[in-house]
C-alpha atoms as a PDB file:
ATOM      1  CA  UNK A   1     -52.820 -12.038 -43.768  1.00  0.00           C
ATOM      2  CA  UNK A   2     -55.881 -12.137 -41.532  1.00  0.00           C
ATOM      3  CA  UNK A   3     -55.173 -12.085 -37.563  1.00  0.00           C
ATOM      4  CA  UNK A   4     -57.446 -14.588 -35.014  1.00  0.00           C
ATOM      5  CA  UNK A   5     -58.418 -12.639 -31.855  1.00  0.00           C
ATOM      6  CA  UNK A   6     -56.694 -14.452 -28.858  1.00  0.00           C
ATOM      7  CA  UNK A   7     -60.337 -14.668 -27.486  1.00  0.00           C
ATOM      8  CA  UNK A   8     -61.415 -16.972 -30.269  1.00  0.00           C
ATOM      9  CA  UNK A   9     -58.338 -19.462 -29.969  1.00  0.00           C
ATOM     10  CA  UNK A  10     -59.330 -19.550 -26.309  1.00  0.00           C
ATOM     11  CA  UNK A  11     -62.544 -20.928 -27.173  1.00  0.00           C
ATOM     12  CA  UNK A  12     -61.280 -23.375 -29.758  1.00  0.00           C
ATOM     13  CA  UNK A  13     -58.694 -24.684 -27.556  1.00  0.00           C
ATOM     14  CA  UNK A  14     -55.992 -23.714 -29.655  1.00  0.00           C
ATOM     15  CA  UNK A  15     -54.187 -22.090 -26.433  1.00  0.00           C
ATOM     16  CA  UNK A  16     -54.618 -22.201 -22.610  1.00  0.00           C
ATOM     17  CA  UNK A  17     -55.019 -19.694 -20.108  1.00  0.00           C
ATOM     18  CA  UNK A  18     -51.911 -19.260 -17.479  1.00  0.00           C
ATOM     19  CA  UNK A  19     -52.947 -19.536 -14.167  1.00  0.00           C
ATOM     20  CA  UNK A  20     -50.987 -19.364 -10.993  1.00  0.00           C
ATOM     21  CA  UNK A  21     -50.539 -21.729  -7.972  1.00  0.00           C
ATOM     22  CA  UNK A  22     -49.618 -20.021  -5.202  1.00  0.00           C
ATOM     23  CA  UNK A  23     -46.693 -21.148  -3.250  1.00  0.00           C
ATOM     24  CA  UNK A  24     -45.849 -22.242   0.658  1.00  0.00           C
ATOM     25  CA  UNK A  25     -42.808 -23.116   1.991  1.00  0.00           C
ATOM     26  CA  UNK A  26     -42.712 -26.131   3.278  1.00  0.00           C
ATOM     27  CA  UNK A  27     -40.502 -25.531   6.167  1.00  0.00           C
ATOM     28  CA  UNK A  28     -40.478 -23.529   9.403  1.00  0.00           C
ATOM     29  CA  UNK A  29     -36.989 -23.255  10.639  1.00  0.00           C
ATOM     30  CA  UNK A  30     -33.903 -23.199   8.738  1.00  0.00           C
ATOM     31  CA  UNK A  31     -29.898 -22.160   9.066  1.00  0.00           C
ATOM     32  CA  UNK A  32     -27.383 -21.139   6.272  1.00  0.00           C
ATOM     33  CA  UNK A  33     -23.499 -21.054   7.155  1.00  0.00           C
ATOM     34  CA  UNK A  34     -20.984 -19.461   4.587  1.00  0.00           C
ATOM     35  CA  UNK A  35     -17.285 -19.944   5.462  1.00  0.00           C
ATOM     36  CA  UNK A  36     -15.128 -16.723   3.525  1.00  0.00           C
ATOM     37  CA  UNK A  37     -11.215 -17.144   3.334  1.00  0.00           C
ATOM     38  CA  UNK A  38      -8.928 -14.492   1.115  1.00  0.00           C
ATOM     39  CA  UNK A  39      -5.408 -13.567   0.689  1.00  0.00           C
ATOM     40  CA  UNK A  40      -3.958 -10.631  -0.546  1.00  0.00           C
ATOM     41  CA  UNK A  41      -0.271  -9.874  -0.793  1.00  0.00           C
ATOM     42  CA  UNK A  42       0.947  -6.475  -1.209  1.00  0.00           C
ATOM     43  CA  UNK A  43       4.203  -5.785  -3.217  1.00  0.00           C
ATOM     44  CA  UNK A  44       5.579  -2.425  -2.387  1.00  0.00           C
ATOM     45  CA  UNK A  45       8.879  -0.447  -3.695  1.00  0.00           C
ATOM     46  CA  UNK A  46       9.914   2.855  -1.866  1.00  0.00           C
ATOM     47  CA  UNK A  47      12.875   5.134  -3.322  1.00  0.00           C
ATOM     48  CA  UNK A  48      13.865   8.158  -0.895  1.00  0.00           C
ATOM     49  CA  UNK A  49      16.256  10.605  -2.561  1.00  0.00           C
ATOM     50  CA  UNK A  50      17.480  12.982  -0.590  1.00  0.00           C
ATOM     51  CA  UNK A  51      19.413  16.078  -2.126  1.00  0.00           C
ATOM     52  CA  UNK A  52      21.365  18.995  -0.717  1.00  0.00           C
ATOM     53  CA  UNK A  53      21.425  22.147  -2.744  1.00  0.00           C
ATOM     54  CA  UNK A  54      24.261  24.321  -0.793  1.00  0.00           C
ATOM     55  CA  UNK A  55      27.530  22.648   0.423  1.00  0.00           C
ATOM     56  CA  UNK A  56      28.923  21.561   3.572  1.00  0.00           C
ATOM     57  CA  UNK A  57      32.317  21.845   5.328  1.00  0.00           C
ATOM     58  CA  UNK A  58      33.196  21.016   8.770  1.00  0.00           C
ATOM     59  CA  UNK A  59      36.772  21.091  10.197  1.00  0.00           C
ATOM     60  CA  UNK A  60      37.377  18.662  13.702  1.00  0.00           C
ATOM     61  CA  UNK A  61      40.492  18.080  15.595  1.00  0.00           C
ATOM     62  CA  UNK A  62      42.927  18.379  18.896  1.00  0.00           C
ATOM     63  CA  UNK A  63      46.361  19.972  18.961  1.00  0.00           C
ATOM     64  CA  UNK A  64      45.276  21.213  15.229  1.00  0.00           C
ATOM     65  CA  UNK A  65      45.534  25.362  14.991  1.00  0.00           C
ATOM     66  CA  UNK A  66      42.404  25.969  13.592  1.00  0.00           C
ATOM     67  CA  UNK A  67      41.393  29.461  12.238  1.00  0.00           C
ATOM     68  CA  UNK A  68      38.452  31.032  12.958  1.00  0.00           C
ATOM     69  CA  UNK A  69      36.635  30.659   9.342  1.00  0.00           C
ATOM     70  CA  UNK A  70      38.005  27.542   8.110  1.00  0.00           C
ATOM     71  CA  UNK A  71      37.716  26.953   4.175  1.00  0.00           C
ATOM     72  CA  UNK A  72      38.838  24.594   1.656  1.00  0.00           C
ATOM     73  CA  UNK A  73      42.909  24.861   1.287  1.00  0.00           C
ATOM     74  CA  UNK A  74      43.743  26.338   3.987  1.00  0.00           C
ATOM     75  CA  UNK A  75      46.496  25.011   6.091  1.00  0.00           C
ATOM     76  CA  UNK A  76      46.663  23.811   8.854  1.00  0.00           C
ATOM     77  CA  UNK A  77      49.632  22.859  11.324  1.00  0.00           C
ATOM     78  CA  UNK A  78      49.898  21.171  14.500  1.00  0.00           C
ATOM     79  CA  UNK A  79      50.171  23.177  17.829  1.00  0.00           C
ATOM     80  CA  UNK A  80      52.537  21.111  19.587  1.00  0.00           C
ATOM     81  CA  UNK A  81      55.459  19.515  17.712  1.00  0.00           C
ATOM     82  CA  UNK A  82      55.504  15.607  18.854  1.00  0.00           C
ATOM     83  CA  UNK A  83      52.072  15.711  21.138  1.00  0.00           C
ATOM     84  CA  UNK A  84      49.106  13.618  19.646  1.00  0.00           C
ATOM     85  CA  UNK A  85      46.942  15.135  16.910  1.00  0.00           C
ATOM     86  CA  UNK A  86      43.520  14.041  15.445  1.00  0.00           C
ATOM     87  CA  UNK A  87      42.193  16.188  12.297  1.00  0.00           C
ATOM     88  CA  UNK A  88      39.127  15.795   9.949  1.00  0.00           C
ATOM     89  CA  UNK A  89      37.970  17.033   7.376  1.00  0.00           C
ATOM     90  CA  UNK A  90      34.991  16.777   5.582  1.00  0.00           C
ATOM     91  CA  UNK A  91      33.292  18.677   2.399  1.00  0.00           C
ATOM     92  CA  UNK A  92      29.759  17.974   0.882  1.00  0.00           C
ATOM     93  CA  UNK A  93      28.974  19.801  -2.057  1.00  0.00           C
ATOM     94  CA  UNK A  94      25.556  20.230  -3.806  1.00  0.00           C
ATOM     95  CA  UNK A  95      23.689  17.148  -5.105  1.00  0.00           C
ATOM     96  CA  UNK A  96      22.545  13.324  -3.772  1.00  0.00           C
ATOM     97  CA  UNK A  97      23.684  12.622  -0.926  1.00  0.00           C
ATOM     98  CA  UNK A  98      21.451   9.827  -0.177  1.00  0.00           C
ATOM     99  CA  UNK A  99      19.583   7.128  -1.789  1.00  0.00           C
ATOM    100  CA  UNK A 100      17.379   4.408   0.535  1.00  0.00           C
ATOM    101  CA  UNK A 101      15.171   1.868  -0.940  1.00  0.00           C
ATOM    102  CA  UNK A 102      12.955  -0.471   0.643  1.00  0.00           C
ATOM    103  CA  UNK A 103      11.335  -3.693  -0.884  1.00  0.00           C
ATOM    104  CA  UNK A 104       8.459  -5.364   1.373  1.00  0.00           C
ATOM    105  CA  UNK A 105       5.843  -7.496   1.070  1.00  0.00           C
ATOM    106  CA  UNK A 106       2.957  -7.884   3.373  1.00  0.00           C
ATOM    107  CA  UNK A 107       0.423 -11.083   3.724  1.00  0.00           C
ATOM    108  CA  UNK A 108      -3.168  -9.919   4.292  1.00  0.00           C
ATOM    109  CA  UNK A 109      -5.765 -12.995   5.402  1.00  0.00           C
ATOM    110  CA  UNK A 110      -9.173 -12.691   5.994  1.00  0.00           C
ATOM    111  CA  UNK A 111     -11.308 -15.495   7.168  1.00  0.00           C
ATOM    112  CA  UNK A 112     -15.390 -14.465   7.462  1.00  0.00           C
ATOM    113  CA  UNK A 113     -17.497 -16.895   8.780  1.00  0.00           C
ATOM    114  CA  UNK A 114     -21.301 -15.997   8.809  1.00  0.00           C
ATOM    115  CA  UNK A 115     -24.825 -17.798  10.074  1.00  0.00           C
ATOM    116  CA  UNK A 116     -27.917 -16.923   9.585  1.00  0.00           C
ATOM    117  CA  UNK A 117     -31.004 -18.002  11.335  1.00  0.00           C
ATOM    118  CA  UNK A 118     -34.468 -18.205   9.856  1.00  0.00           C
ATOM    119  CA  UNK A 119     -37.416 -19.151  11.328  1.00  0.00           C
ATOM    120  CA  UNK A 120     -41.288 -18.899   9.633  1.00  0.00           C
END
């Protein structure tokens, strides 16, 4: 097939030529607002674990005879037959010892509010 040189369907009309106009605003001043508003909510779980790898024993009281390196079993006695008396006792051994969760959610809002000023 035999190809016709854009040239020659110029001249026959065929096609036009593109020409450009050239362009003017036709204003001199101008604003533009924008008005922005968002939400965001943030969900949030937090675990704390705490462990304790050795043990714990503590040994608290009045009119108790307590020895000088207390230790699970041993016995203990009252110093004075028919007087008050307050004893405690308490062992912790290796492992959890706490556990704390907290749930929260938090509300974020953001409100943007913008001009802009033009002029020509």
């Amino acid at each position: 097939m035999r190809r016709i040189p854009p040239v020659l369907l110029v001249a026959t009309g065929l096609i036009s030529p593109a020409l450009a106009v050239p362009v003017t605003p036709n204003f001199t001043s101008g604003t533009m607002t924008s008005h922005t508003e968002s939400t965001t909510t943030v969900n949030e779980t937090i675990r704390q674990i705490d462990y304790q790898t050795g043990w714990s024993y503590t040994v608290t009281g009045t009119n108790i005879n307590i020895p000088t390196t207390p230790a699970v079993g041993t016995p203990y006695t009252i110093m004075e037959n028919g007087a008050p008396f307050q004893f405690s006792e308490t062992y912790s051994g290796p492992g959890m010892i706490k556990d704390t969760t907290v749930i929260r959610s938090t509300s974020i809002m953001s409100v943007t509010d913008t001009t802009s000023v033009f002029t020509q």
